[in-house]
Protein backbone atom coordinates (compact mmCIF):
# COMPACT_ATOMS: atom_id res chain seq x y z
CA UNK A 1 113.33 -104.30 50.44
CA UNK A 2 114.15 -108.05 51.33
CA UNK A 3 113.94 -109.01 48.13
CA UNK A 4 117.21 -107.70 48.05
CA UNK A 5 118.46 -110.66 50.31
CA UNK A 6 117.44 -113.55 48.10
CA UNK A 7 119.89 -115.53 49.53
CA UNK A 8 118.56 -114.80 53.47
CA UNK A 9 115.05 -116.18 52.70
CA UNK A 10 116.54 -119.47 51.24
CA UNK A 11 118.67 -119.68 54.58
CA UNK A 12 115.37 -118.70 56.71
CA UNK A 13 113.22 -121.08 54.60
CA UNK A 14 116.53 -123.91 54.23
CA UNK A 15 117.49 -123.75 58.29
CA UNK A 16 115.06 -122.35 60.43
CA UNK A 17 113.09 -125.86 60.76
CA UNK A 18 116.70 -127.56 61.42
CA UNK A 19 117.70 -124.61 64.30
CA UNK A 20 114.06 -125.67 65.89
CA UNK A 21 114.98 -128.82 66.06
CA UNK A 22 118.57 -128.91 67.32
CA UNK A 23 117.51 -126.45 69.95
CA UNK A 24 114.30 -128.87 71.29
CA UNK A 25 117.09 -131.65 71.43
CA UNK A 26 119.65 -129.42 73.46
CA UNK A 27 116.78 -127.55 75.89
CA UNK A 28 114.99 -131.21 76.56
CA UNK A 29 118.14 -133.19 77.03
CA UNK A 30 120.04 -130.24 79.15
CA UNK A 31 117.39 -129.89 81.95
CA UNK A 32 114.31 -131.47 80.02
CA UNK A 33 111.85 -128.25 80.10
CA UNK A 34 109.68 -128.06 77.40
CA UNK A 35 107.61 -125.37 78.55
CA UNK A 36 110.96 -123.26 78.28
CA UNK A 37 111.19 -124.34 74.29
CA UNK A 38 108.03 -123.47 74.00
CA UNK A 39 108.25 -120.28 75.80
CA UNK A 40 111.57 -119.30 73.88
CA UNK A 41 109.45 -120.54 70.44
CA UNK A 42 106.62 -118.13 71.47
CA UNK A 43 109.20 -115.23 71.29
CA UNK A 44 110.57 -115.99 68.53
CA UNK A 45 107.45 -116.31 66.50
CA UNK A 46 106.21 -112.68 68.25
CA UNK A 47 109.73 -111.45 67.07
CA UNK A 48 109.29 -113.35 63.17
CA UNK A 49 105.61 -112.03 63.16
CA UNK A 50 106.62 -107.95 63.35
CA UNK A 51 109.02 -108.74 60.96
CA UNK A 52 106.01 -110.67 59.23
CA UNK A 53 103.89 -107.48 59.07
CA UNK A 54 107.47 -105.63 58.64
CA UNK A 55 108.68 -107.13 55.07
CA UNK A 56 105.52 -109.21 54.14
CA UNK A 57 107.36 -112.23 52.81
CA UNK A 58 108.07 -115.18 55.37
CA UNK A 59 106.34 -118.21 54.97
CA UNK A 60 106.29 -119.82 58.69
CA UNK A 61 103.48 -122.19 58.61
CA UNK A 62 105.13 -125.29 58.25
CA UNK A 63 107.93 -124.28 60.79
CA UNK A 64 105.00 -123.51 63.44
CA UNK A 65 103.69 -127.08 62.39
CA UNK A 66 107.09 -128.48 63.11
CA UNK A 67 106.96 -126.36 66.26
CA UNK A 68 103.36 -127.87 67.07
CA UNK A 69 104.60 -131.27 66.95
CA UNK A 70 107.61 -131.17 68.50
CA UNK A 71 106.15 -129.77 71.47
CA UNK A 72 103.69 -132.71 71.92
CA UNK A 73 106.58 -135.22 71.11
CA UNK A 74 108.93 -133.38 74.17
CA UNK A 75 105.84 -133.30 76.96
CA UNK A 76 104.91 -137.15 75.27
CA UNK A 77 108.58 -137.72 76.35
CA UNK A 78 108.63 -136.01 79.66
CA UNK A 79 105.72 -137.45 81.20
C-alpha cells in the first residue's frame, strides 16, 4: 500500500533526521529539558513503530542513532 507514496518515504527518509534536530534545538534552548525531547522522541518512535509493523517499510535506525546522540549531547550540555 505505501508503495503507492514513493514520494512520502523520500520525505520521511530526506526530513525526519532534520525535524529531530530542529526540535532538540527549540525544546533545549526554550526551557532546556531534555528529558521532555526524549520523552516526546519515545512517542514518536512507539507511534513510527505500529506504523512499522503497519506498512513494513521504514528504515529508522539511523534516525534513532541520531536520536541516541543527540540526547547525550543535550544532558552533556545541561549539566
Amino acid at each position: 500500500m505505501m508503495d503507492q507514496f514513493p514520494n512520502f518515504k523520500l520525505f520521511i527518509d530526506k526530513y525526519l533526521p532534520w525535524l529531530a534536530v530542529i526540535g532538540f534545538v527549540v525544546t533545549v534552548s526554550a526551557n532546556g529539558n531534555v528529558w521532555l525531547y526524549f520523552m516526546a522522541v519515545l512517542i514518536v518512535f512507539v507511534v513510527v513503530a505500529i506504523i512499522d509493523l503497519l506498512f513494513k517499510y521504514w528504515n529508522h535506525a539511523k534516525i534513532l542513532g541520531i536520536m541516541i546522540v543527540l540526547l547525550v549531547l543535550g544532558l552533556w550540555l545541561n549539566r
